[in-house]
PDB file of N, CA and C in Angstrom:
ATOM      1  N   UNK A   1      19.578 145.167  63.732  1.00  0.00           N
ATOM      2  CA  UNK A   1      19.825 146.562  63.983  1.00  0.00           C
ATOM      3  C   UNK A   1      19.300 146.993  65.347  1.00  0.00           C
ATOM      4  N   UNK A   2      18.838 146.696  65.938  1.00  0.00           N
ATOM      5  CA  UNK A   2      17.768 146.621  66.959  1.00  0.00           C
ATOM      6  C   UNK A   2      18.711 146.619  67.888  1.00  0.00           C
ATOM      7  N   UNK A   3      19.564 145.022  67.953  1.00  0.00           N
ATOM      8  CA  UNK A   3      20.725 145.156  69.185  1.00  0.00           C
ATOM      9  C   UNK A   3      21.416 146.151  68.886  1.00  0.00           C
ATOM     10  N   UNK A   4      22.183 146.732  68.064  1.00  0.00           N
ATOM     11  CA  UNK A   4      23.003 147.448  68.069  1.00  0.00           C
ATOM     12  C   UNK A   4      22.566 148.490  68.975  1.00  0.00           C
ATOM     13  N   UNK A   5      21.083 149.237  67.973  1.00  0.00           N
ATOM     14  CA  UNK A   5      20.797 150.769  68.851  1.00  0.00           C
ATOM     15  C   UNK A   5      20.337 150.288  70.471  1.00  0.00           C
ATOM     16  N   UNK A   6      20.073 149.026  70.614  1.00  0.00           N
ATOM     17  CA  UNK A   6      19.859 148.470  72.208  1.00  0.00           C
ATOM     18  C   UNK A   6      21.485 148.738  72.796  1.00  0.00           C
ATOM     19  N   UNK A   7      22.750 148.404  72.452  1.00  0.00           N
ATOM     20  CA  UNK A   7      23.921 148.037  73.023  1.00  0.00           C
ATOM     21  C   UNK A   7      24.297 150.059  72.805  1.00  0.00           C
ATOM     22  N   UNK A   8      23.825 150.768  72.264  1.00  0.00           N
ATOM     23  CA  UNK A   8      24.038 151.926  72.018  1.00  0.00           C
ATOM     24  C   UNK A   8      24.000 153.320  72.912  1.00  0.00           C
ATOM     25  N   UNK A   9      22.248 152.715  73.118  1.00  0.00           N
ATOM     26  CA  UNK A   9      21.654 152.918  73.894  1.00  0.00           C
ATOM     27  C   UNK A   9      22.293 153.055  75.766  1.00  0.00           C
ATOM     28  N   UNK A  10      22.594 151.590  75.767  1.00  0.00           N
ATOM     29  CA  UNK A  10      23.419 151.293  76.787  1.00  0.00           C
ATOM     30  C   UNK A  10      24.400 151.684  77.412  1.00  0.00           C
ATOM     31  N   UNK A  11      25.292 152.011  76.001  1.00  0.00           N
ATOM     32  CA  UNK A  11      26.964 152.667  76.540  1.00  0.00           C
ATOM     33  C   UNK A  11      26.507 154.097  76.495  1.00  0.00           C
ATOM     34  N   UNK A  12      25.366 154.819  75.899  1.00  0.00           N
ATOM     35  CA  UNK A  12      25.222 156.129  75.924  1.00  0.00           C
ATOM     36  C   UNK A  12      25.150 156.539  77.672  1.00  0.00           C
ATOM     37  N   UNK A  13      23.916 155.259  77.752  1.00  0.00           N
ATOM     38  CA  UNK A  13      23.043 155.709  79.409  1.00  0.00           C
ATOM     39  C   UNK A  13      24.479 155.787  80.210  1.00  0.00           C
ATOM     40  N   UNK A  14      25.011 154.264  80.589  1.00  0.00           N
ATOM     41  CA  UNK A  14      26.186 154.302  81.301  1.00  0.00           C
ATOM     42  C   UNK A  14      27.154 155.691  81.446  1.00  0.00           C
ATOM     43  N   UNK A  15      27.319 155.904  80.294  1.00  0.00           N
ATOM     44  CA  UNK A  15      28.164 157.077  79.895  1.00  0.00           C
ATOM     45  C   UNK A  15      27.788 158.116  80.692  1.00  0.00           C
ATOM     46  N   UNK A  16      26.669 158.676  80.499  1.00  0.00           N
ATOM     47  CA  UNK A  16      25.856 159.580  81.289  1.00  0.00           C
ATOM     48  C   UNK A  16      25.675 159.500  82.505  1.00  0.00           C
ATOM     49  N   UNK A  17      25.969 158.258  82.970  1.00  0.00           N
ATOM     50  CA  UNK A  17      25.462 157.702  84.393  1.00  0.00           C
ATOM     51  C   UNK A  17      26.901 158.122  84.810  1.00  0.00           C
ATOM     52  N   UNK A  18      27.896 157.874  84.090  1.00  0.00           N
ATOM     53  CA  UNK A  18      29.590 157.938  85.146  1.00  0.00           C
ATOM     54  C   UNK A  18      29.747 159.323  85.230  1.00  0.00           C
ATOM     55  N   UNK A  19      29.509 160.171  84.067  1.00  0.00           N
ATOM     56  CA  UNK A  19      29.852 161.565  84.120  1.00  0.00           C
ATOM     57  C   UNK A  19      29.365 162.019  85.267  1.00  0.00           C
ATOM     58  N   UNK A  20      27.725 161.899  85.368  1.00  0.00           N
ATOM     59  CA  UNK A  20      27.300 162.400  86.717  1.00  0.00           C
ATOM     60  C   UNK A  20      27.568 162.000  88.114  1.00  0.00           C
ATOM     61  N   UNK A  21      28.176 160.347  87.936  1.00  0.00           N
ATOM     62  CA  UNK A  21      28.742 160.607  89.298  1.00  0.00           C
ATOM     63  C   UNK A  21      30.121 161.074  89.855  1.00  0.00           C
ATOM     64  N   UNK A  22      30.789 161.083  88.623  1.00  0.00           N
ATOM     65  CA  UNK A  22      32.425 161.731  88.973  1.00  0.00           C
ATOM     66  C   UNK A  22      31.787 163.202  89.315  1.00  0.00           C
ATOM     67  N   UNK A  23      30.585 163.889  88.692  1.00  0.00           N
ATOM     68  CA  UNK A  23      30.282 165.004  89.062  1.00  0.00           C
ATOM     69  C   UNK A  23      29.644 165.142  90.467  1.00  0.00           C
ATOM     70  N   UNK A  24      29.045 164.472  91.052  1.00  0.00           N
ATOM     71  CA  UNK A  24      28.414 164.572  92.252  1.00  0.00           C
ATOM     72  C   UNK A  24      29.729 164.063  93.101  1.00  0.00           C
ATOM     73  N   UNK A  25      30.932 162.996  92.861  1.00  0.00           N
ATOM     74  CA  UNK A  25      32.071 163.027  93.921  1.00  0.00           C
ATOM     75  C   UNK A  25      32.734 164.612  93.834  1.00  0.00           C
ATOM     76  N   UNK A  26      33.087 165.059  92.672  1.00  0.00           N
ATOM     77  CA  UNK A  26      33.399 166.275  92.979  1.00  0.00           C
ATOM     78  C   UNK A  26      33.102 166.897  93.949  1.00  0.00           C
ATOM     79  N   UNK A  27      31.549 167.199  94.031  1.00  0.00           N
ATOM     80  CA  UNK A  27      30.727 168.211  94.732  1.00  0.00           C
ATOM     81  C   UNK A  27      31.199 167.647  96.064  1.00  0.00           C
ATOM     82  N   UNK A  28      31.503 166.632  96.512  1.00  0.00           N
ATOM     83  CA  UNK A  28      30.939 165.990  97.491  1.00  0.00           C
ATOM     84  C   UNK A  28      32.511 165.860  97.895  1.00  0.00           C
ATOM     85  N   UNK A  29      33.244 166.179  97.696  1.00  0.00           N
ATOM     86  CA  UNK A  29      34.307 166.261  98.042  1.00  0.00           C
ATOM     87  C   UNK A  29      34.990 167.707  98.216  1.00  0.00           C
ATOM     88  N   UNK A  30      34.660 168.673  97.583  1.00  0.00           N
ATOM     89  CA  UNK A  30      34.460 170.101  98.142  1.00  0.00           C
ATOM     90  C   UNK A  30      34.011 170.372  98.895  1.00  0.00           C
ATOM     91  N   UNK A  31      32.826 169.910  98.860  1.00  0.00           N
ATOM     92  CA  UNK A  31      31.976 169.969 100.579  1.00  0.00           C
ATOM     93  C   UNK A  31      32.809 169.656 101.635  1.00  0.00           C
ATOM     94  N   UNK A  32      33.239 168.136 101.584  1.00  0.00           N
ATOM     95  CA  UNK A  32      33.904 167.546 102.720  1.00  0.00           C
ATOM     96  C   UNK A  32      35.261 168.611 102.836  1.00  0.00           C
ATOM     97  N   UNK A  33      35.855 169.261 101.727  1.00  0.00           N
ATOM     98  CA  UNK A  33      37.190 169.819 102.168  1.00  0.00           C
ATOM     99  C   UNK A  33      36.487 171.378 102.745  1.00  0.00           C
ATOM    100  N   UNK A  34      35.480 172.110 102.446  1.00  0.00           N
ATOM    101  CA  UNK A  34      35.170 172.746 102.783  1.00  0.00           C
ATOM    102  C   UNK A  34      34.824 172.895 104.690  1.00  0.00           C
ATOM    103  N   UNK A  35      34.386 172.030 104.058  1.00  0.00           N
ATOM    104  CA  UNK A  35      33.717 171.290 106.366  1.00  0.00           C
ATOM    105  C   UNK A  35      35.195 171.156 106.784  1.00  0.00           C
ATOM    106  N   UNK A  36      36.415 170.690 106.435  1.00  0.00           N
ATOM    107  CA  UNK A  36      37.096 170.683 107.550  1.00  0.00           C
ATOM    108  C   UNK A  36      37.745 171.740 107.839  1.00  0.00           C
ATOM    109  N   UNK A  37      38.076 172.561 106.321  1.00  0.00           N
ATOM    110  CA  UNK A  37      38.380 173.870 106.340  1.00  0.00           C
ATOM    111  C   UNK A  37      38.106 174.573 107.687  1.00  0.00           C
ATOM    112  N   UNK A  38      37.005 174.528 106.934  1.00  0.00           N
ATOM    113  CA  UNK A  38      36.232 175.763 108.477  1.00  0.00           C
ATOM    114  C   UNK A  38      36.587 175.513 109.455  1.00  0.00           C
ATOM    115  N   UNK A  39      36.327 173.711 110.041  1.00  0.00           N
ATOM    116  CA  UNK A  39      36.910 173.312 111.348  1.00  0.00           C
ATOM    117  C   UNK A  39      37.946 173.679 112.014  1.00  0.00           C
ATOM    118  N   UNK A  40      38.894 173.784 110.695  1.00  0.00           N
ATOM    119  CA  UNK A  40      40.180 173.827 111.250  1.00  0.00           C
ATOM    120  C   UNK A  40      40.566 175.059 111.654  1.00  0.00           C
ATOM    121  N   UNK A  41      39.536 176.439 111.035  1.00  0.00           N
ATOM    122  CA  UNK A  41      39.375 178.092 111.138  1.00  0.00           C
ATOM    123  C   UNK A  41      38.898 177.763 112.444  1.00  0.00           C
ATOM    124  N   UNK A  42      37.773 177.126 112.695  1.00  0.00           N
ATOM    125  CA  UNK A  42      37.040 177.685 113.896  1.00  0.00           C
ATOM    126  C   UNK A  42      38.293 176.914 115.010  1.00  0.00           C
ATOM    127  N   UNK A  43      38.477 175.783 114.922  1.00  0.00           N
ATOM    128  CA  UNK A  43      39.250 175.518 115.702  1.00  0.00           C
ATOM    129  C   UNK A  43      40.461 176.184 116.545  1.00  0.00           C
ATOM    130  N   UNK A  44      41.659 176.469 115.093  1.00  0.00           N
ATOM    131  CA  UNK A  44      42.202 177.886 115.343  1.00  0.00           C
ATOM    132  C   UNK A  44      42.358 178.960 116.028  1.00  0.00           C
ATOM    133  N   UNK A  45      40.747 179.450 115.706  1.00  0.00           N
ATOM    134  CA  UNK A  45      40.567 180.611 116.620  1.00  0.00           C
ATOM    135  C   UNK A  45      40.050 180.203 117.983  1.00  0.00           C
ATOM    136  N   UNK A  46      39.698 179.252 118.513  1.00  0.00           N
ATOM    137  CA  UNK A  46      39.596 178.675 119.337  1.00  0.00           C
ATOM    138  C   UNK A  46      41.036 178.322 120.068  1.00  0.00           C
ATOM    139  N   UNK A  47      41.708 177.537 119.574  1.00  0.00           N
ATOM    140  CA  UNK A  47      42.947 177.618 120.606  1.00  0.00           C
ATOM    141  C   UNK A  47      43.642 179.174 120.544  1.00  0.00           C
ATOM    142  N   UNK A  48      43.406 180.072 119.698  1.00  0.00           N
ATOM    143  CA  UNK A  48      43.892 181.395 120.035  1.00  0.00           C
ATOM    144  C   UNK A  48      43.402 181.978 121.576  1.00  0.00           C
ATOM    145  N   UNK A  49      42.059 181.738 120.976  1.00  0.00           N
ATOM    146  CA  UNK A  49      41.061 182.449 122.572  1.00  0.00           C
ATOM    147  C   UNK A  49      41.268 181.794 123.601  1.00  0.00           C
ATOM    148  N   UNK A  50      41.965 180.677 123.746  1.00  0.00           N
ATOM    149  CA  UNK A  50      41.699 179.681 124.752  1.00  0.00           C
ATOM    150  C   UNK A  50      43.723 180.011 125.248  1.00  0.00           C
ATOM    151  N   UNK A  51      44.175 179.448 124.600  1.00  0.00           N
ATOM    152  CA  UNK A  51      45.751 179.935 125.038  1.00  0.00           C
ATOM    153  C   UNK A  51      46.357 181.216 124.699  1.00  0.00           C
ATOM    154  N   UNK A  52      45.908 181.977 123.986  1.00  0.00           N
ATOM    155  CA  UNK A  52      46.617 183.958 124.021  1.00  0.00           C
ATOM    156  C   UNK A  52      45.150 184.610 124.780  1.00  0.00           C
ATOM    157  N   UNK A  53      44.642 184.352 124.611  1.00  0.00           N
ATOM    158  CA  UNK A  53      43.314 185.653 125.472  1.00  0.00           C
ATOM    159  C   UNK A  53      43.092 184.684 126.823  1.00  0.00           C
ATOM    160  N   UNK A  54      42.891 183.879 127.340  1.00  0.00           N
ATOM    161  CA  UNK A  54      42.253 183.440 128.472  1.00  0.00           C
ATOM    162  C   UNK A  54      43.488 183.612 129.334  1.00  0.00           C
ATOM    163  N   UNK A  55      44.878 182.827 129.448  1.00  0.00           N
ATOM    164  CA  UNK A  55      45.589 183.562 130.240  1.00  0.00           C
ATOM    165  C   UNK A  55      45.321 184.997 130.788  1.00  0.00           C
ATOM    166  N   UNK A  56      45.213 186.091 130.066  1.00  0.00           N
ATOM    167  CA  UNK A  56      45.435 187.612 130.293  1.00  0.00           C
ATOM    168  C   UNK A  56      44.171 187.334 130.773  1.00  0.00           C
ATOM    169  N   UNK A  57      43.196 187.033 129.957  1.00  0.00           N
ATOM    170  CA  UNK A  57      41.956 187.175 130.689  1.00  0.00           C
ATOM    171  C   UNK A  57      41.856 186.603 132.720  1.00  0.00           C
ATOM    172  N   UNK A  58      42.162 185.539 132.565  1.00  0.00           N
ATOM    173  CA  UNK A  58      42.490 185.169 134.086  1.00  0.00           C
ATOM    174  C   UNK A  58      43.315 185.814 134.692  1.00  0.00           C
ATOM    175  N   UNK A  59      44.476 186.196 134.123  1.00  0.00           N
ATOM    176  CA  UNK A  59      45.437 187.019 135.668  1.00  0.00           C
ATOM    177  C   UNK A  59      44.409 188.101 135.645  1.00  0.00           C
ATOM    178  N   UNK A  60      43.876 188.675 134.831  1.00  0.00           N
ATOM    179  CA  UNK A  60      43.146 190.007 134.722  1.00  0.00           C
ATOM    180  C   UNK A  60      42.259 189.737 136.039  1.00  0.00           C
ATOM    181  N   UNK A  61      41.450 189.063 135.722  1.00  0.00           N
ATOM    182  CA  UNK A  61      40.657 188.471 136.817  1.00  0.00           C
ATOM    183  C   UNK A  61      40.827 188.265 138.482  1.00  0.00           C
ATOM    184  N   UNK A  62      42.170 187.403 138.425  1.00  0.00           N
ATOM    185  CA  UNK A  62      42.668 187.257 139.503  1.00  0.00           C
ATOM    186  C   UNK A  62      43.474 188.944 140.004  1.00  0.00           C
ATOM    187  N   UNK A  63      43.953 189.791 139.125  1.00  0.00           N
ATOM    188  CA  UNK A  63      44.144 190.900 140.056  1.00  0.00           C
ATOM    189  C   UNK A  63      43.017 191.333 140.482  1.00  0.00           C
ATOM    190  N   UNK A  64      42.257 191.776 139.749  1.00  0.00           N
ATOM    191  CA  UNK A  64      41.112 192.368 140.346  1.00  0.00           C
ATOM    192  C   UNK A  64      40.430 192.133 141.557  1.00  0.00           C
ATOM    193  N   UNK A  65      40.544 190.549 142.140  1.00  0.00           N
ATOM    194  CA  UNK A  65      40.163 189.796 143.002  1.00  0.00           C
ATOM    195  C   UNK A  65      40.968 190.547 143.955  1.00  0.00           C
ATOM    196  N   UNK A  66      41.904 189.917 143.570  1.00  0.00           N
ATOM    197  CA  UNK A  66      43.198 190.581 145.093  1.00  0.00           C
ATOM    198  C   UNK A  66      43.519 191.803 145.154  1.00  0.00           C
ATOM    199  N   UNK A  67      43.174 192.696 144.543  1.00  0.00           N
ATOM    200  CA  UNK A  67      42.921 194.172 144.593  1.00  0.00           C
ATOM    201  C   UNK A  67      41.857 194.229 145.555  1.00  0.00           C
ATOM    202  N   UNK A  68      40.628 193.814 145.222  1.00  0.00           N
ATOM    203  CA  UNK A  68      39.539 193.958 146.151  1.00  0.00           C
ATOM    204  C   UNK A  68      39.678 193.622 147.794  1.00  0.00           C
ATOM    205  N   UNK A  69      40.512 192.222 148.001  1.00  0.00           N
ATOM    206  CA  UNK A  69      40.380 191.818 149.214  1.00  0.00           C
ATOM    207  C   UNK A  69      41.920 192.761 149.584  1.00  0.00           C
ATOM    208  N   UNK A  70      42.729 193.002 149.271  1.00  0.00           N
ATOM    209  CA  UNK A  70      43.560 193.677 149.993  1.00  0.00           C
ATOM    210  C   UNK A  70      43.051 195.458 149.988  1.00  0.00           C
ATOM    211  N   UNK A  71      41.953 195.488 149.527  1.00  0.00           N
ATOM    212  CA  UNK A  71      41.517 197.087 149.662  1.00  0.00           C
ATOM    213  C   UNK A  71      40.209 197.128 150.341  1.00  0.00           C
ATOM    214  N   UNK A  72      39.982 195.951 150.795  1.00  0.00           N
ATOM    215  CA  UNK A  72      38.266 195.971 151.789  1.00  0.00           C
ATOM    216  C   UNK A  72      38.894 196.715 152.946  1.00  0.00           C
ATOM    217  N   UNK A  73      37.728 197.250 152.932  1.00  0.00           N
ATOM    218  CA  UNK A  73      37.781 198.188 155.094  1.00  0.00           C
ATOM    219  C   UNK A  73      37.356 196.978 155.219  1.00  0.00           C
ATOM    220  N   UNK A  74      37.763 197.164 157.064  1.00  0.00           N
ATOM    221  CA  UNK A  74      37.622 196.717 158.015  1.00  0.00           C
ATOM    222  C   UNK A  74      36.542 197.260 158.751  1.00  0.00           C
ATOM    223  N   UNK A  75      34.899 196.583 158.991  1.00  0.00           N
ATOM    224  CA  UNK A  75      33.729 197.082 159.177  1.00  0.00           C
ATOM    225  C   UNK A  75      33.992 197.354 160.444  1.00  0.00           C
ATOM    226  N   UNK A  76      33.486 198.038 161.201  1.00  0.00           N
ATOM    227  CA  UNK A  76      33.719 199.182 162.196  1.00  0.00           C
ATOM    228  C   UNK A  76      32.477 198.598 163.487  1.00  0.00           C
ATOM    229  N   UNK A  77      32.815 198.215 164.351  1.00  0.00           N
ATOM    230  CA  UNK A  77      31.794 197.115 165.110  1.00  0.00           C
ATOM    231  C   UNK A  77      31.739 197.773 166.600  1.00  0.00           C
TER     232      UNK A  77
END
């Protein structure tokens, strides 16, 4: 009787042992889809800012420049 509750014993632990790790791949695989998630948000908004706002942002820039030098006086000597 002894082996039995020994071999019992065994398939119980195991048992317990697989549940928790299909439970910790879970976790651990939400995580990982979570992390790229975001990446792929932050990323996103990153090529937004980088190709729709930085254009405007630069010509913006560059008029302002050439506004300035075509509106400097000529210092008086």
């Amino acid at each position: 009787m002894s082996e039995n509750r020994s071999l019992f014993g065994r398939i119980l632990t195991w048992t317990v042992v697989g549940i928790l790790a299909v439970i910790a791949l879970k976790i651990a695989v939400r995580l990982i889809a979570f992390a790229v998630g975001l990446a792929g948000m932050v990323l996103g908004v990153a090529m937004f800012l980088l190709f729709t706002l930085g254009p405007i942002v630069l010509l913006g820039w560059l008029a302002m420049k050439a506004w300035k030098a075509f509106t400097r006086e000529e210092p008086a000597y």
